[in-house]
Protein backbone atom coordinates (compact mmCIF):
# COMPACT_ATOMS: atom_id res chain seq x y z
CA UNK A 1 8.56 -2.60 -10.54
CA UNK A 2 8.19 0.38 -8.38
CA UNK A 3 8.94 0.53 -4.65
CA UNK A 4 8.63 2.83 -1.59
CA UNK A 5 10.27 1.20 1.41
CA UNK A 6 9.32 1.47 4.77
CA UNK A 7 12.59 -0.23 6.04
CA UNK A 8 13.87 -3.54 6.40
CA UNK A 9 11.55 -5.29 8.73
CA UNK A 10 7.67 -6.39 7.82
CA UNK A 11 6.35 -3.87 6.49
CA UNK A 12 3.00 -2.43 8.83
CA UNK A 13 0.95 -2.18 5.39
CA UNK A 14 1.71 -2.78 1.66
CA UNK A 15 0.02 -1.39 -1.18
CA UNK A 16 0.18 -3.28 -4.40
CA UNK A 17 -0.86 -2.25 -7.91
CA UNK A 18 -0.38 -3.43 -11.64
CA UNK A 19 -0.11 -0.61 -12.81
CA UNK A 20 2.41 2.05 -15.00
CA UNK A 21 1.11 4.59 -13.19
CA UNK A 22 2.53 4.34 -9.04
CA UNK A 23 1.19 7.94 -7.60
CA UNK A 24 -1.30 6.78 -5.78
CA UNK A 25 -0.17 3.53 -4.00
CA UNK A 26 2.80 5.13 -3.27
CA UNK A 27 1.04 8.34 -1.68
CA UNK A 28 -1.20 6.38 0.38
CA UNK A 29 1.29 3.72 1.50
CA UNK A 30 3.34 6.85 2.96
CA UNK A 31 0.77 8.29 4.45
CA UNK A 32 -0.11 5.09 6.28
CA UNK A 33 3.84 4.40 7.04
CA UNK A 34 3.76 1.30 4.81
CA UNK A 35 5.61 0.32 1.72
CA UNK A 36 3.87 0.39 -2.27
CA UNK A 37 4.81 -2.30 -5.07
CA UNK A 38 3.63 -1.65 -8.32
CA UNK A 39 4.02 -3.81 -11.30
CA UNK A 40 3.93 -3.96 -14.93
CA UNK A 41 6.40 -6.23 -16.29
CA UNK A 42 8.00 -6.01 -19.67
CA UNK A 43 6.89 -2.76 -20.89
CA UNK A 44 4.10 -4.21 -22.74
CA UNK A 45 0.65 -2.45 -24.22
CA UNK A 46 0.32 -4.87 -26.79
CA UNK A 47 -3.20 -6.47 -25.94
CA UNK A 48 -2.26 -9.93 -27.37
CA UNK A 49 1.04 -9.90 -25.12
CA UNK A 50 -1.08 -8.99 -22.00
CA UNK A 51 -1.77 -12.86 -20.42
CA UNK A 52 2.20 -12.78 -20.59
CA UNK A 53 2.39 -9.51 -18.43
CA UNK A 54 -0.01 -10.77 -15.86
CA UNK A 55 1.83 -13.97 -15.54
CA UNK A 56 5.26 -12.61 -14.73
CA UNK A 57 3.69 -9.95 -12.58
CA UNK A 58 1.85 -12.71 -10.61
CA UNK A 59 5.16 -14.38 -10.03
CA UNK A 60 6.79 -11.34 -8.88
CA UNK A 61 3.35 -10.24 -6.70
CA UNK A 62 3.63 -13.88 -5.14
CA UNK A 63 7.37 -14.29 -4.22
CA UNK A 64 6.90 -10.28 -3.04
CA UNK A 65 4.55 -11.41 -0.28
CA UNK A 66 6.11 -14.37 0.62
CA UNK A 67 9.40 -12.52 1.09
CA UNK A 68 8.00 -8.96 2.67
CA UNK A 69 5.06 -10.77 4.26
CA UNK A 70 3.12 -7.28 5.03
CA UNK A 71 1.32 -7.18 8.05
CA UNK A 72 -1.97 -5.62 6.29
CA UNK A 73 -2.80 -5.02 2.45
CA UNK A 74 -4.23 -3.00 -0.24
CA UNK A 75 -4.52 -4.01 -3.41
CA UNK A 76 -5.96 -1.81 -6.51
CA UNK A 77 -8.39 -3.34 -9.11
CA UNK A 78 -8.07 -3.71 -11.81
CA UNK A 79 -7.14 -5.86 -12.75
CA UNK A 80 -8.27 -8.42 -10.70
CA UNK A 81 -5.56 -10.75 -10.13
CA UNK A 82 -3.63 -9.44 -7.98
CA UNK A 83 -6.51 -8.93 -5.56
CA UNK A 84 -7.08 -12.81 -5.79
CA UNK A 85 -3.56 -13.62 -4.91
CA UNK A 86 -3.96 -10.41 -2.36
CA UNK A 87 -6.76 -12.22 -0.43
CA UNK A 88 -5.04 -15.60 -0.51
CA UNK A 89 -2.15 -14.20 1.45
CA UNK A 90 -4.20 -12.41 3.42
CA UNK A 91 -6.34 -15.61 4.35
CA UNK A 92 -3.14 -17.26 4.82
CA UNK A 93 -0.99 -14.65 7.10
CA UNK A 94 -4.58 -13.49 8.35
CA UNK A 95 -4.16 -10.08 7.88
CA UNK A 96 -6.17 -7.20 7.33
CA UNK A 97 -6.97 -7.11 3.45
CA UNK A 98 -8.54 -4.08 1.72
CA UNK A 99 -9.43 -3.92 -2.07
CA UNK A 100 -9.02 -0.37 -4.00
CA UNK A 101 -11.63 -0.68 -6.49
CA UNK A 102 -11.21 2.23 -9.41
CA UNK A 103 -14.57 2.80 -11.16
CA UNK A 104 -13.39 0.39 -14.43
CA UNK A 105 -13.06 -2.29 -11.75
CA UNK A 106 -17.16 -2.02 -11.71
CA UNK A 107 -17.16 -2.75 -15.59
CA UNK A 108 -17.53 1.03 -16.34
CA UNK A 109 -15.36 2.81 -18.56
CA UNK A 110 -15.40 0.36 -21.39
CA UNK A 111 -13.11 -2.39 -19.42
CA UNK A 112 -14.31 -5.37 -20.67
CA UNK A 113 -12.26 -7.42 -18.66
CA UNK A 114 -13.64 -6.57 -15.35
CA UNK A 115 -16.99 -6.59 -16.92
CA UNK A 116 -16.64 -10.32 -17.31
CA UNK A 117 -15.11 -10.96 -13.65
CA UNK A 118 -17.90 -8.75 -11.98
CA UNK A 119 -19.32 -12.00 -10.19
CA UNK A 120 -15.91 -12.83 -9.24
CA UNK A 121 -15.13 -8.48 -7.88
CA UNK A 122 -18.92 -9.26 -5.99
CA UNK A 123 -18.01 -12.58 -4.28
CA UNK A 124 -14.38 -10.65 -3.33
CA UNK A 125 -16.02 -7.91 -2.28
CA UNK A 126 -17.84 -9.04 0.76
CA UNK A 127 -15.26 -11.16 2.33
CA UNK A 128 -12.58 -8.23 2.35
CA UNK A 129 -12.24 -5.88 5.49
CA UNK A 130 -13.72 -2.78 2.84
CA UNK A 131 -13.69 -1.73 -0.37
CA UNK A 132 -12.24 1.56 -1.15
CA UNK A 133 -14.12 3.75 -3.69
CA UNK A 134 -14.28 6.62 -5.28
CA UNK A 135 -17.91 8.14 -4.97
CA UNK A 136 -21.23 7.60 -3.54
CA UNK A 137 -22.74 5.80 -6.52
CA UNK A 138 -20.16 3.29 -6.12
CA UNK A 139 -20.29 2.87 -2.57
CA UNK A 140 -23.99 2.21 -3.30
CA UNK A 141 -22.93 -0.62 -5.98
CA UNK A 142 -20.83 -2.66 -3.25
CA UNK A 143 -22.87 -2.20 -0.42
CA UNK A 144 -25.57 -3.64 -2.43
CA UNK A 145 -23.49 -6.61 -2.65
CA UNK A 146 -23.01 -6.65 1.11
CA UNK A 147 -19.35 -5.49 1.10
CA UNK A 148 -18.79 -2.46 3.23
CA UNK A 149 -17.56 0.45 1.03
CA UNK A 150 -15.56 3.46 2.12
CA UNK A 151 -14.94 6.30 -0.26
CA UNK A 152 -10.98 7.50 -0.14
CA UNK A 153 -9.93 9.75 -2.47
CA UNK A 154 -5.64 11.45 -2.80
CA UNK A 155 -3.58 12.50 -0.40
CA UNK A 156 -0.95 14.84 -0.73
CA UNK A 157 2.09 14.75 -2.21
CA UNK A 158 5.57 15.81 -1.78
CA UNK A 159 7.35 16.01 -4.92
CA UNK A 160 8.62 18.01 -7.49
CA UNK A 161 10.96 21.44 -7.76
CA UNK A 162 8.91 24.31 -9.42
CA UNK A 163 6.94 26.63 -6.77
CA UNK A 164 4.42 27.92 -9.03
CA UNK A 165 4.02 28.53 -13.16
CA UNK A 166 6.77 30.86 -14.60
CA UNK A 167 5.96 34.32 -16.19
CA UNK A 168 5.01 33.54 -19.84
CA UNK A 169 2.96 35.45 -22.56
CA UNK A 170 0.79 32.70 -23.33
CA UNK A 171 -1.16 30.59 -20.40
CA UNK A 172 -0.29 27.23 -20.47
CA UNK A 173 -2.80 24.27 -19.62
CA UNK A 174 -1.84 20.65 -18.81
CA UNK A 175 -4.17 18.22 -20.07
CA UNK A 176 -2.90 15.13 -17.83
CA UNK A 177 -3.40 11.42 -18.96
CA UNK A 178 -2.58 8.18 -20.29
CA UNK A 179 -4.64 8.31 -23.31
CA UNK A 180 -7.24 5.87 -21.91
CA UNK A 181 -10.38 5.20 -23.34
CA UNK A 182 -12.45 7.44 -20.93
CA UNK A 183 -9.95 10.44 -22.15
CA UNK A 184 -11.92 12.76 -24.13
CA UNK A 185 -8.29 13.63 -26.10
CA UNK A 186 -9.97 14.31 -29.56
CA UNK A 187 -12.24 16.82 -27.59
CA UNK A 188 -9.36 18.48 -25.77
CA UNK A 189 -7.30 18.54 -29.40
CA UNK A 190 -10.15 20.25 -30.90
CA UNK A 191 -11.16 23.05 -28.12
CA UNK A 192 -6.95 23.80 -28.36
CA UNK A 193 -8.00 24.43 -32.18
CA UNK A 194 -10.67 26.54 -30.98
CA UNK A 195 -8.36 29.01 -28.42
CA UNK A 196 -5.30 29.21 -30.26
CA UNK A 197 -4.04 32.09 -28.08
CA UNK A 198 -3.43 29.47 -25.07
CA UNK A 199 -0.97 26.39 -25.30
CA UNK A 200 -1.83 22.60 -24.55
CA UNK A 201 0.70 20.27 -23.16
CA UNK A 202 -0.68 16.45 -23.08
CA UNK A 203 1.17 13.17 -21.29
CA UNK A 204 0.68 10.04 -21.31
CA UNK A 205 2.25 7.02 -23.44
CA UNK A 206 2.25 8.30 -27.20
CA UNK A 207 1.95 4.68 -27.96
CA UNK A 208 -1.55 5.03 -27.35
CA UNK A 209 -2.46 7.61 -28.58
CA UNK A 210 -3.75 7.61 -32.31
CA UNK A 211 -1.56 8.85 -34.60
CA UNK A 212 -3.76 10.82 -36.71
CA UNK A 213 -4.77 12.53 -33.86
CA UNK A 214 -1.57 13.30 -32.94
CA UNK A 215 -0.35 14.65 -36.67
CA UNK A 216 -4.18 16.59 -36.88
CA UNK A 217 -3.33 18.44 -33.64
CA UNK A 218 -2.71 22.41 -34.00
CA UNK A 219 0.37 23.93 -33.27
CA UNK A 220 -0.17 25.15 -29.68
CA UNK A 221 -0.66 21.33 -28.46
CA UNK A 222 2.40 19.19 -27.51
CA UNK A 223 2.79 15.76 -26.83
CA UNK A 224 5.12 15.15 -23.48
CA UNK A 225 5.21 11.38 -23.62
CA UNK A 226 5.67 9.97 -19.84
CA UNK A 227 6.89 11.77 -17.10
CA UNK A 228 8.15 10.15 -14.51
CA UNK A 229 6.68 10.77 -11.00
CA UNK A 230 9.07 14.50 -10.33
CA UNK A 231 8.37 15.48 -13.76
CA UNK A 232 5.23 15.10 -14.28
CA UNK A 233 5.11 17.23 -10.74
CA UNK A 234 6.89 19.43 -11.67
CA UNK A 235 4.27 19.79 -15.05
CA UNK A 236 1.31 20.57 -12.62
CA UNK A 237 2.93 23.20 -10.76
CA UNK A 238 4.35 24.58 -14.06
CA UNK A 239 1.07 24.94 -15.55
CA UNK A 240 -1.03 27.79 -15.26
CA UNK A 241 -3.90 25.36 -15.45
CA UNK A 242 -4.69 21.66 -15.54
CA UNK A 243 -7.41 20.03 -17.69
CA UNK A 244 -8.70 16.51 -15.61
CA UNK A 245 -11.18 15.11 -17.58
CA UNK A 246 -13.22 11.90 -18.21
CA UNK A 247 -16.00 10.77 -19.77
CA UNK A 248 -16.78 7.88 -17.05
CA UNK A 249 -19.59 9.58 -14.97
CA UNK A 250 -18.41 7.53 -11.23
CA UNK A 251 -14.96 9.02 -12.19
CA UNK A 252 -12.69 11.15 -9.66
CA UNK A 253 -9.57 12.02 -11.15
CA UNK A 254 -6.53 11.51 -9.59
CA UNK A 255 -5.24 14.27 -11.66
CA UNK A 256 -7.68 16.79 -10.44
CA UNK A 257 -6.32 16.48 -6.67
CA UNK A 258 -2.98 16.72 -7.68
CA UNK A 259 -3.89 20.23 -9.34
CA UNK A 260 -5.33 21.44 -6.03
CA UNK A 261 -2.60 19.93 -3.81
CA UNK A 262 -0.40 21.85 -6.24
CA UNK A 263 -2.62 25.01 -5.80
CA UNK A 264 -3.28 25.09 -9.70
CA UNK A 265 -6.73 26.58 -11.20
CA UNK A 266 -8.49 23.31 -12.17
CA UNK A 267 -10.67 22.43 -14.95
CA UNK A 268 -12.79 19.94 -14.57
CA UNK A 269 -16.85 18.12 -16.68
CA UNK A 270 -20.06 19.62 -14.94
CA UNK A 271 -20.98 16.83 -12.52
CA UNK A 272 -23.02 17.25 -9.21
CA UNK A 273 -19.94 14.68 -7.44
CA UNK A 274 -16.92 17.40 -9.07
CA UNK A 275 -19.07 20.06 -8.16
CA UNK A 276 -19.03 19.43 -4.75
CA UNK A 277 -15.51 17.82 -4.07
CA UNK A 278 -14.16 20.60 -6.09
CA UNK A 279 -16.26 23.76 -5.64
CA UNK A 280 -13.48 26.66 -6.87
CA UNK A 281 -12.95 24.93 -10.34
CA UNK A 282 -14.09 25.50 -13.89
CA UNK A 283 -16.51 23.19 -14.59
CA UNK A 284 -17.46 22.84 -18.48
CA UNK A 285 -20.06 20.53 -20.38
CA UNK A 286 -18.41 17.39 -22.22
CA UNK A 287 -17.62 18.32 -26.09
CA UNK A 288 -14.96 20.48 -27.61
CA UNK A 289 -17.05 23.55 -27.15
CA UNK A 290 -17.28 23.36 -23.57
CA UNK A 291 -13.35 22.35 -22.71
CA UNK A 292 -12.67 25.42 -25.15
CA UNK A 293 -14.77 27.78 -22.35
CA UNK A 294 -12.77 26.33 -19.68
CA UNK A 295 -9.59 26.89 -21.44
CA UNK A 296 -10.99 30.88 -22.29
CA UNK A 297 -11.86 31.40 -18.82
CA UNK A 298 -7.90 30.19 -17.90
CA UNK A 299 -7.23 33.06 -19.92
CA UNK A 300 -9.10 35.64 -19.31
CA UNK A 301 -9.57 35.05 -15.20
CA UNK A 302 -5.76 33.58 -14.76
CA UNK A 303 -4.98 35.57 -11.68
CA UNK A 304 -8.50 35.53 -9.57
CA UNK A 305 -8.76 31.75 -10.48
CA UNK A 306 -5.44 31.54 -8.49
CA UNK A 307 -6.29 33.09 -5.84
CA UNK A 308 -8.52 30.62 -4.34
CA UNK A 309 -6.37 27.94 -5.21
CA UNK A 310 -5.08 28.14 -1.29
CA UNK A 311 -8.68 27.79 -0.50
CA UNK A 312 -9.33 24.60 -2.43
CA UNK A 313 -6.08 22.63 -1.03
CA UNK A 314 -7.05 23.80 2.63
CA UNK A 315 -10.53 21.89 1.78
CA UNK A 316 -8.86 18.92 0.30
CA UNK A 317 -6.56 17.91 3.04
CA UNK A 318 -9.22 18.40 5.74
CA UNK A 319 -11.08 16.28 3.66
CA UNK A 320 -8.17 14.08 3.34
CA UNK A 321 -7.44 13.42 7.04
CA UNK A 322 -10.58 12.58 7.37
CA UNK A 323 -10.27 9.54 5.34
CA UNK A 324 -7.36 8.85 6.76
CA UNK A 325 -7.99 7.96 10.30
CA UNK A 326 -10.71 5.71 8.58
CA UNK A 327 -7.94 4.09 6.30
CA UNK A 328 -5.90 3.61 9.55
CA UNK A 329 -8.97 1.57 11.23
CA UNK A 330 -9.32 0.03 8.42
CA UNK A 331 -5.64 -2.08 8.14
CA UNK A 332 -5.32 -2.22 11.94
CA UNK A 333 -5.11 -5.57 13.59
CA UNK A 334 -8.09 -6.93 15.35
């Protein structure tokens, strides 16, 4: 379990995720001067061990809110469960209770899971105070099902030690990730095959990731394993570019805000939504030949790509406080 605390009293919000990855419940709970718990129990990523996982992290989700009692909630999906025992507290303590809902939590992305419990997301989504989203198309999805639906994307972060890529010979990219299904990794291991002049670091548990992909990849792509939260900061803003790329169409990668935030060229698919949320990037077609014109242009445009990367953050966090005063209405008591 992960924690941020916001001191020893109730806490004014609490974020809560299952989840390996804490970034952005932690961010957001900051931002809103609340705390973040985020669970997964046990280390496991063995599918048939997964029931066991959710069990012990409902136990430790329950006795969490019983003992912190937060005085509003958000709670990521997927997976569900701990937006069901969420809403009960919230019900309970009658608090404000707010459901993140990432684009798998729709049944997208190949999550089966949450393709089975859609009735169950609908029938939560319409008695929660909103639903936080990542795009217009899913904002369209819930308020269909007469939830109200707010889109909130990253806020900044403050972490990390490196102020900006070391002088190298060789441009180095940061393909970010956890080796997810919607992680086009074969792609981004065959476009590194294609550019050979340019080096590819990858994260993200090497548990999951297939091994004869990672024995097939070329010498100028390395395998970083998990970083923890400083470390894998410190990666972005020692890269001379970052790769954020998936396949899921609703998708807005985390990853790709950190770049900005981190004033790193980005390289990101051709899609109207990442056209317009990030206007200074690369944006490339989905197959190996495309990512391997992205990773060209790195090379060849290194220094006027990074030029507007000021540009981009100062759109960002205007865009960002924005969303923020309506994530502050949003948790305040009525």
């Amino acid at each position: 379990m992960r924690a941020r605390p916001s001191g020893a009293g109730r806490p004014s919000v609490a974020f809560i995720a299952w989840t390996p990855a804490p970034g952005r419940a932690i961010d957001i709970a900051d931002a809103l001067g609340g705390e973040a718990r985020t669970f997964q129990s046990l280390g496991i990523v063995d599918k048939r061990l997964v029931p066991l996982r959710y069990l012990v992290d409902a136990v430790l989700t329950s006795w969490y809110l019983v003992t912190r009692r937060p005085r509003a909630l958000i709670v990521t999906h997927p997976p569900l469960f701990p937006a069901l025992i969420g809403y009960a507290y919230a019900r309970v303590a009658r608090t404000p209770f707010v459901l993140d809902s990432h684009p798998t939590a729709f049944g997208l992305a190949r999550d089966r899971l949450s393709e089975c419990l859609l009735p169950v997301h609908r029938w939560l989504a319409r008695r929660v105070r909103a639903v936080l989203v990542t795009g217009d198309e899913l904002r369209d999805i819930a308020e269909s099902w007469g939830a109200r639906a707010v889109v909130v994307h990253e806020p900044p972060a403050n972490r990390g030690h490196a102020s900006g890529p070391p002088t190298r010979e060789r441009p180095l990219i940061l393909f970010p990730g956890r080796f997810a299904g919607d992680e086009p990794v074969a792609e981004v291991i065959e476009a590194a095959r294609m550019v050979p002049q340019v080096d590819v670091n990858m994260t993200g548990d090497l548990r999951l990731c297939p091994r004869e992909l990672r024995e097939g990849a070329p010498s100028n792509v390395a395998f970083l394993g998990l970083l923890s939260l400083n470390d894998f900061a410190d990666a972005i803003r020692g890269a001379d570019a970052v790769l954020s790329l998936s396949t899921e169409s609703s998708s807005v990668m985390r990853t790709a805000y950190e770049a900005v935030y981190a004033e790193r060229p980005l390289v990101t698919f051709d899609r109207p939504t990442l056209r317009e949320l990030f206007p200074y990037a690369i944006h490339v077609s989905i197959d190996a030949g495309g990512i391997a014109t992205g990773l060209r242009a790195v090379e060849q445009r290194g220094e006027a790509l990074l030029s507007t990367a000021p540009q981009a953050r100062v759109l960002q966090e205007d865009r960002w406080q924005a969303q923020l005063l309506t994530l502050r209405s949003l948790i305040a008591p009525r």
